[in-house]
PDB file of N, CA and C in Angstrom:
ATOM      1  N   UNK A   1    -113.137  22.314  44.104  1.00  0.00           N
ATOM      2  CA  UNK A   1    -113.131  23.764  44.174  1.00  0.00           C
ATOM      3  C   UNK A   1    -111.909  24.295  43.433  1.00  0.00           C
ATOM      4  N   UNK A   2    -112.078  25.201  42.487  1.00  0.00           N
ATOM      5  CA  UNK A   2    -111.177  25.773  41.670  1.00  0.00           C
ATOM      6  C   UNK A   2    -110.024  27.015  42.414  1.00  0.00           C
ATOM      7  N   UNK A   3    -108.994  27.080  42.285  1.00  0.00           N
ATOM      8  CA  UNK A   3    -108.014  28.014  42.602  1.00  0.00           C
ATOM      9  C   UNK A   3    -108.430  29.392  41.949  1.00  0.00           C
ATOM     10  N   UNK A   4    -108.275  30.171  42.919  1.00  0.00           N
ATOM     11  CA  UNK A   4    -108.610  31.365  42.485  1.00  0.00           C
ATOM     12  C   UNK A   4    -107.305  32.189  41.860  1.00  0.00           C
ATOM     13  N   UNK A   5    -107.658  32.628  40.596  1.00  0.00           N
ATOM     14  CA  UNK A   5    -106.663  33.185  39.450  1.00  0.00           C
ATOM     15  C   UNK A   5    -106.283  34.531  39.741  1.00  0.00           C
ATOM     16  N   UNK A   6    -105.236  34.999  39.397  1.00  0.00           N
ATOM     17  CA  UNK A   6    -105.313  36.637  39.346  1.00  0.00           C
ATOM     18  C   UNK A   6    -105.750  37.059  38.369  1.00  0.00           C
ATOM     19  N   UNK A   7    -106.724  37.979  38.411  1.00  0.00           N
ATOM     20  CA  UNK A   7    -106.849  38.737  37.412  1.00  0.00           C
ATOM     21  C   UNK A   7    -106.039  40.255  36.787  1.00  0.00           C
ATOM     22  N   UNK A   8    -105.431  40.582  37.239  1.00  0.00           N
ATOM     23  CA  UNK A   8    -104.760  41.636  37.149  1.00  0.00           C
ATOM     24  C   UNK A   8    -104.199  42.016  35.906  1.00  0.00           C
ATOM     25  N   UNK A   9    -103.998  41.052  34.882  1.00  0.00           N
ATOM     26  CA  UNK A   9    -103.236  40.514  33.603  1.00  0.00           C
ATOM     27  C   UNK A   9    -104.503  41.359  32.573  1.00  0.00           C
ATOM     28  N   UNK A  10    -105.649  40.569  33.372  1.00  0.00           N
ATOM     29  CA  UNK A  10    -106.800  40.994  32.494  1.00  0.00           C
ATOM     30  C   UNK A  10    -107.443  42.609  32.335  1.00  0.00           C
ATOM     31  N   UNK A  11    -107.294  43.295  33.890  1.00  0.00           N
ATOM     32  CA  UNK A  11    -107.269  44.486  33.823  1.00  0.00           C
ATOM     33  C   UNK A  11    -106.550  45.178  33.238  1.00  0.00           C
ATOM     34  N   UNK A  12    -105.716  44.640  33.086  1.00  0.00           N
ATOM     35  CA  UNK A  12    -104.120  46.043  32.619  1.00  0.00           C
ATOM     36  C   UNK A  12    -105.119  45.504  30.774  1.00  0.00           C
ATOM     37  N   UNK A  13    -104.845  44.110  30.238  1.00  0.00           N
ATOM     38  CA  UNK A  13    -105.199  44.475  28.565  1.00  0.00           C
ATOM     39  C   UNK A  13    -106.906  44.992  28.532  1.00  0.00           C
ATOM     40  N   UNK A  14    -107.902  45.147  29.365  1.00  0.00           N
ATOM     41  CA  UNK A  14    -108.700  45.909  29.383  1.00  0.00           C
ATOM     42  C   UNK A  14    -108.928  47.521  29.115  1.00  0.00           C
ATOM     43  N   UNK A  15    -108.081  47.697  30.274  1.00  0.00           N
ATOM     44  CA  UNK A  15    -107.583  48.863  29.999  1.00  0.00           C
ATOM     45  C   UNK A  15    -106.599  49.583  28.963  1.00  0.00           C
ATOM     46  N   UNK A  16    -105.515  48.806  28.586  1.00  0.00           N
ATOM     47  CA  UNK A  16    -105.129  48.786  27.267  1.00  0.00           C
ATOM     48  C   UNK A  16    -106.405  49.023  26.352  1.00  0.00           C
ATOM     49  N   UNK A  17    -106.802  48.320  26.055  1.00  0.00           N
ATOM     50  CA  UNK A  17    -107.958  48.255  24.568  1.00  0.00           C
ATOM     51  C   UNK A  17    -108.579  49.778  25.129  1.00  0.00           C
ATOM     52  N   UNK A  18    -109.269  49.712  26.252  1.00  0.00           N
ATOM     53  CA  UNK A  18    -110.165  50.870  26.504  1.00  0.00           C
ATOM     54  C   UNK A  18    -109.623  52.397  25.789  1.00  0.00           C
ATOM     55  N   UNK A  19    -108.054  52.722  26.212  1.00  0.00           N
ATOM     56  CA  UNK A  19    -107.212  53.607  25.602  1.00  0.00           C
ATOM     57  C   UNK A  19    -107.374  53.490  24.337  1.00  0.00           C
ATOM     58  N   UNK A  20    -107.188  52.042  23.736  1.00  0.00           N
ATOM     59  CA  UNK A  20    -107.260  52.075  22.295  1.00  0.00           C
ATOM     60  C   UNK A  20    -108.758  52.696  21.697  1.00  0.00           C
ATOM     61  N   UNK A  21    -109.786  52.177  21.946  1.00  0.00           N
ATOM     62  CA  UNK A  21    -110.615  52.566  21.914  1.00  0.00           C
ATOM     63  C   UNK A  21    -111.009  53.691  22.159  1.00  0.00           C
ATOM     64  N   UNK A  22    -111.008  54.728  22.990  1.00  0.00           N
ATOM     65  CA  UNK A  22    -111.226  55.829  23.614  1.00  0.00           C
ATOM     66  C   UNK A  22    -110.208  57.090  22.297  1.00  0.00           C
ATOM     67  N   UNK A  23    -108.847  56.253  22.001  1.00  0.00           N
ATOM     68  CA  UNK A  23    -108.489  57.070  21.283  1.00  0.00           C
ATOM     69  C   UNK A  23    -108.917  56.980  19.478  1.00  0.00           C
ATOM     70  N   UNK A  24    -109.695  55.839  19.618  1.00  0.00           N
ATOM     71  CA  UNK A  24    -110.053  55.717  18.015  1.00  0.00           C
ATOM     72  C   UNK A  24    -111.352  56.842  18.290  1.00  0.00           C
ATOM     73  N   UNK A  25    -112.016  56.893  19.091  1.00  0.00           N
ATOM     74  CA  UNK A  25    -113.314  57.678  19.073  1.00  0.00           C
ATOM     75  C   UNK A  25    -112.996  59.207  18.889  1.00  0.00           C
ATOM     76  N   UNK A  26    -111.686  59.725  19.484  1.00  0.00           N
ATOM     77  CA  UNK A  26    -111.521  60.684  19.135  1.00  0.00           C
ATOM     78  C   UNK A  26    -111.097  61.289  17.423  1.00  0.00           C
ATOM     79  N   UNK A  27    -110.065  60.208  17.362  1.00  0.00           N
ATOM     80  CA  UNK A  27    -109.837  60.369  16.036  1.00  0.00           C
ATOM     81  C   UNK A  27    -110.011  59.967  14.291  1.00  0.00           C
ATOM     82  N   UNK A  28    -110.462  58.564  15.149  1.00  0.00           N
ATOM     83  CA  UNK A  28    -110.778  58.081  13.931  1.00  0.00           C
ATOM     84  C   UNK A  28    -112.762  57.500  14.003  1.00  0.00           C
ATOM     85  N   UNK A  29    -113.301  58.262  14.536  1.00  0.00           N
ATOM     86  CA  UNK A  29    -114.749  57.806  15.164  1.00  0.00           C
ATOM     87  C   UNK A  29    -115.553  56.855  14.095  1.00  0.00           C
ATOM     88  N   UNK A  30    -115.116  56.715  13.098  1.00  0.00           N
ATOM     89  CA  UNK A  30    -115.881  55.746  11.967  1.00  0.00           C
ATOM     90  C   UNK A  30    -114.846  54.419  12.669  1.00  0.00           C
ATOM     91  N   UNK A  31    -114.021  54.141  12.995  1.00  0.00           N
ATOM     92  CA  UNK A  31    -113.535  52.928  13.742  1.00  0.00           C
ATOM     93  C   UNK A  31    -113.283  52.347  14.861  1.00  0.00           C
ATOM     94  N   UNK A  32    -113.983  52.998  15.783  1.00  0.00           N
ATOM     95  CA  UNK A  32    -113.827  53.015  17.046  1.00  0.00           C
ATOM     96  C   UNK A  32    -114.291  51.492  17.481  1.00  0.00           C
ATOM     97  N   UNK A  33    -115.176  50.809  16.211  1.00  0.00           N
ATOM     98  CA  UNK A  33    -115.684  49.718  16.878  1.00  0.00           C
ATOM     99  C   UNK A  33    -114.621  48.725  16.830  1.00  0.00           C
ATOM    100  N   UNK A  34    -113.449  48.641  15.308  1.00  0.00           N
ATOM    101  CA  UNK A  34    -112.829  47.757  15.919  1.00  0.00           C
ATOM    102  C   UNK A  34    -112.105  47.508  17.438  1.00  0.00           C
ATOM    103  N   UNK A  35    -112.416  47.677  18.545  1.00  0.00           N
ATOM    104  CA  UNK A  35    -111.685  48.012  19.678  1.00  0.00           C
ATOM    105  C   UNK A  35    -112.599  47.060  20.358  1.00  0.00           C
ATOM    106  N   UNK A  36    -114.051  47.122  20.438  1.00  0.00           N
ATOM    107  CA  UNK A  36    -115.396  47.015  20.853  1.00  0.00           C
ATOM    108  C   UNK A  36    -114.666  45.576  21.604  1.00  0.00           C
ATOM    109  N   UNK A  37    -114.035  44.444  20.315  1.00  0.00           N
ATOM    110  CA  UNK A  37    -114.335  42.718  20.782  1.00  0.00           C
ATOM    111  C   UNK A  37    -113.126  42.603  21.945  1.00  0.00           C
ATOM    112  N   UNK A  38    -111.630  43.314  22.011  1.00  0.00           N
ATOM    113  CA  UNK A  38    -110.942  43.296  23.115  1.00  0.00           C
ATOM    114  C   UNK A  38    -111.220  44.077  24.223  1.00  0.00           C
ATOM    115  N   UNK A  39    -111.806  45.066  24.648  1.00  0.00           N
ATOM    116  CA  UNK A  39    -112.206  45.980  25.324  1.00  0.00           C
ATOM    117  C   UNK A  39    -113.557  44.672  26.467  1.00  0.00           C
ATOM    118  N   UNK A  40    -114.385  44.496  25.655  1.00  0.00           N
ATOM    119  CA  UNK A  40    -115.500  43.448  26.319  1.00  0.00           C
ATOM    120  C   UNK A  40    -114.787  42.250  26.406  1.00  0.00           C
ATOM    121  N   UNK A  41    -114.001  41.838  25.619  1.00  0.00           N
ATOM    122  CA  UNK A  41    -113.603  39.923  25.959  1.00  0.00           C
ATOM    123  C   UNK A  41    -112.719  40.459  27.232  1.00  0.00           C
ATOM    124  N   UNK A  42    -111.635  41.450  27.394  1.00  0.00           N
ATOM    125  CA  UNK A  42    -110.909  41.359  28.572  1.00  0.00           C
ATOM    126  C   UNK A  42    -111.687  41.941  29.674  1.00  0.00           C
ATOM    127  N   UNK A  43    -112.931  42.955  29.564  1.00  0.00           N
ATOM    128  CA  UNK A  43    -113.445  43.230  30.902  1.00  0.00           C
ATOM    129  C   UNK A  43    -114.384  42.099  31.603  1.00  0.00           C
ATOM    130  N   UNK A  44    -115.009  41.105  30.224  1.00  0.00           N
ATOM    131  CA  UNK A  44    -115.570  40.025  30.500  1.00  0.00           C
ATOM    132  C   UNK A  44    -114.697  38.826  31.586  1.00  0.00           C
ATOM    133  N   UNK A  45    -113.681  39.096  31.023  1.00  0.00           N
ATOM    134  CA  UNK A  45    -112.582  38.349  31.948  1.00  0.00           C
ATOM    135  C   UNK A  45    -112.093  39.022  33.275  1.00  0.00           C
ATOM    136  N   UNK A  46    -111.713  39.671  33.390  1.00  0.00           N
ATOM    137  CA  UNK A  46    -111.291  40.502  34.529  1.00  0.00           C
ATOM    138  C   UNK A  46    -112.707  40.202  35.490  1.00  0.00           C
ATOM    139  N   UNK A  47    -113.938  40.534  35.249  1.00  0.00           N
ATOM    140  CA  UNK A  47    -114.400  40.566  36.237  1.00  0.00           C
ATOM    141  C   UNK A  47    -115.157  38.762  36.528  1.00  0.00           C
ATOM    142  N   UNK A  48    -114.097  37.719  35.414  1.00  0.00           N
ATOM    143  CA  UNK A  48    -114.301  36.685  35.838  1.00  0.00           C
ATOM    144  C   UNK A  48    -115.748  36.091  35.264  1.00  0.00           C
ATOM    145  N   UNK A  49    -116.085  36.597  34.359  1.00  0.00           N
ATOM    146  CA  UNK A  49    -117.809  36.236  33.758  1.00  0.00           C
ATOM    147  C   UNK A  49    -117.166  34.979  33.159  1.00  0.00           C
ATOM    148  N   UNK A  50    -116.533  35.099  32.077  1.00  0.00           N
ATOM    149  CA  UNK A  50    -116.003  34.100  30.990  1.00  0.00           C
ATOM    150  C   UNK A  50    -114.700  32.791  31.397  1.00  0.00           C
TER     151      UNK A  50
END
């Protein structure tokens, strides 16, 4: 049985990217996708999928 990890590390750069993201949509909306692969790899993590 595996030790259970904190995730907390993963929320905070989730949320990081999300800001990033959230603020490319406002301003720069033709790039908002680069944000797309950290935004999903850290919420993928946080909620422990990956």
């Amino acid at each position: 049985m595996e030790a259970k990890q904190s995730n907390g590390k993963y929320w905070a750069l989730c949320f990081f990217w999300l800001a990033i993201m959230i603020t490319l949509l406002v301003v720069y909306r033709e790039f908002f996708w680069l944000a797309l692969p950290g935004t999903v790899t850290y919420f993928a993590k946080a909620m422990d999928i990956m």
